[in-house]
Protein backbone atom coordinates (compact mmCIF):
# COMPACT_ATOMS: atom_id res chain seq x y z
CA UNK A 1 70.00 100.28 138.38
CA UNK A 2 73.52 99.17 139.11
CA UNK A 3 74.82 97.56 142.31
CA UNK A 4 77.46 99.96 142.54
CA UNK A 5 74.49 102.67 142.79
CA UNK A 6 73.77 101.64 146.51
CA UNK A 7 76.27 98.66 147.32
CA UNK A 8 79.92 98.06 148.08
CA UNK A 9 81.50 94.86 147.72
CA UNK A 10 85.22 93.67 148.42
CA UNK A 11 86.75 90.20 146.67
CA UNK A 12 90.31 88.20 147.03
CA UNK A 13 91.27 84.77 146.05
CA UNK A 14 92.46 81.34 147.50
CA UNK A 15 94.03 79.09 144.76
CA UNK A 16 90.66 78.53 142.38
CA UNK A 17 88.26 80.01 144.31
CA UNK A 18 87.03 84.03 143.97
CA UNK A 19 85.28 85.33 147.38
CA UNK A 20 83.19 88.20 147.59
CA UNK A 21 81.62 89.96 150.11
CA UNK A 22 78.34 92.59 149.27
CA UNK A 23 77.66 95.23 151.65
CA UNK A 24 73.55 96.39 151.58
CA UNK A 25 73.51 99.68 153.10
CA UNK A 26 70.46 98.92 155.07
CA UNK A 27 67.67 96.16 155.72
CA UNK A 28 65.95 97.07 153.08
CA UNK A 29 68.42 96.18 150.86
CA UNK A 30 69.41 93.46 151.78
CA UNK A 31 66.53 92.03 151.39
CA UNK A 32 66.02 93.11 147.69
CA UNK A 33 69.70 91.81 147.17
CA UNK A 34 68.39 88.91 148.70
CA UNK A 35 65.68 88.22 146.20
CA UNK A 36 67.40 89.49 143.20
CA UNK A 37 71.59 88.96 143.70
CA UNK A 38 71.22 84.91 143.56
CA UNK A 39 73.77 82.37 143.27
CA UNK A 40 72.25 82.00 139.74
CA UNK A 41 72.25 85.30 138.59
CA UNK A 42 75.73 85.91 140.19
CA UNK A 43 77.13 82.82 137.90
CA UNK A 44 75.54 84.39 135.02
CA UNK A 45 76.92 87.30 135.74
CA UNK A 46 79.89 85.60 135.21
CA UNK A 47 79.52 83.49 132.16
CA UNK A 48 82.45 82.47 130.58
CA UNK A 49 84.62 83.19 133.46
CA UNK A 50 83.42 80.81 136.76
CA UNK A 51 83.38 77.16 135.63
CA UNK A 52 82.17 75.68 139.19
CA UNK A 53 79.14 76.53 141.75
CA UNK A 54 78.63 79.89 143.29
CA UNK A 55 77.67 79.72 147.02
CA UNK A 56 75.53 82.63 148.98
CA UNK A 57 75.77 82.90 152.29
CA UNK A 58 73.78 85.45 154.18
CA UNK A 59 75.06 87.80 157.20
CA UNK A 60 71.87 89.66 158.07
CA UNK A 61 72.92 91.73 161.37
CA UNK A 62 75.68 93.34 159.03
CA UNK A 63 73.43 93.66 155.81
CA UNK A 64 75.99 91.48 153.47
CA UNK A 65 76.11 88.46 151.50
CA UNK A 66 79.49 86.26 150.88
CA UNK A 67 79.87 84.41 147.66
CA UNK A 68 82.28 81.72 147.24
CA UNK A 69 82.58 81.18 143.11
CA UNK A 70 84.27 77.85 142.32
CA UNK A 71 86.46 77.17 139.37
CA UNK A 72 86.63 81.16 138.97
CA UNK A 73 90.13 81.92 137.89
CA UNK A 74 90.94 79.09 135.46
CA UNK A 75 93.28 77.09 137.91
CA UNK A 76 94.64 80.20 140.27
CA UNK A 77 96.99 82.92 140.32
CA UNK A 78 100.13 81.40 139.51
CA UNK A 79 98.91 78.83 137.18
CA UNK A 80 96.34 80.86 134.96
CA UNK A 81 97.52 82.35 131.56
CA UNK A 82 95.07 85.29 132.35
CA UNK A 83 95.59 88.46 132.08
CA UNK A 84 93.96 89.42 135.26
CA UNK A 85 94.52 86.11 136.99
CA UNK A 86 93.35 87.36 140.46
CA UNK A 87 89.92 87.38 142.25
CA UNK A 88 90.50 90.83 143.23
CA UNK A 89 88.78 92.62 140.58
CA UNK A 90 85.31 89.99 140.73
CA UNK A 91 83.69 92.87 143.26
CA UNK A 92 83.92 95.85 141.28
CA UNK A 93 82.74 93.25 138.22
CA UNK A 94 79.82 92.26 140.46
CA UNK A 95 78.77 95.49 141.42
CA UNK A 96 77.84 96.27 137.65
CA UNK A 97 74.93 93.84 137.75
CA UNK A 98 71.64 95.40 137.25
CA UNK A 99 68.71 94.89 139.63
CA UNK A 100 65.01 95.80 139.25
CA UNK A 101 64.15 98.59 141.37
CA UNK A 102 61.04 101.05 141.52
CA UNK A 103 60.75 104.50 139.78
CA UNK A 104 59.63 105.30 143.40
CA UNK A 105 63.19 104.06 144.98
CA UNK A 106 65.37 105.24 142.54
CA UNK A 107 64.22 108.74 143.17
CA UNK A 108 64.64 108.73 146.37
CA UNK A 109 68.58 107.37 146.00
CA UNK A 110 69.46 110.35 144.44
CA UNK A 111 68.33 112.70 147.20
């Protein structure tokens, strides 16, 4: 399934750098995000688009991660040639990664 299935997620920008925040709507969550959302994955997610290191950080009491993607908008807003040359649109892009998630869990989503 989709992030955007059980997750919300909110991004912006600083000069090179594309931050996003991902919302878990629970413990449980989290914790699969937290096995399966990895810096890694997240950069992959990416390809072609964040040149530099992706950075998790965790916020367990509020069920969210914060990723910090270097070398993400190919030299900032007002240098870039790109079309969208803002970090703004990296959470909705996240939130179309696919995690693995039980038969089981999925069911129960859609209740």
């Amino acid at each position: 399934m989709q992030l955007k299935d059980v997750a919300q997620a909110r991004a912006g920008d600083k000069g090179n750098k594309v931050n996003i925040g991902l919302f878990a709507p629970d413990e449980e969550w989290f914790e699969r995000f937290k096995s399966q959302v990895t810096p890694e994955r997240v950069k992959d997610h990416f390809k072609g688009l964040v040149k530099g290191d992706v950075v998790r950080y965790e916020l367990p009491n509020i069920h969210a991660f914060n990723f910090v993607l270097t070398e993400a908008l190919d030299g900032g807003g007002s240098s870039s040639i790109r079309m969208d040359n803002l970090g703004k649109c990296f959470g909705a892009n996240l939130l179309r990664m696919e995690i693995n998630v039980s038969k089981e869990v999925r069911k129960e989503e859609k209740r």
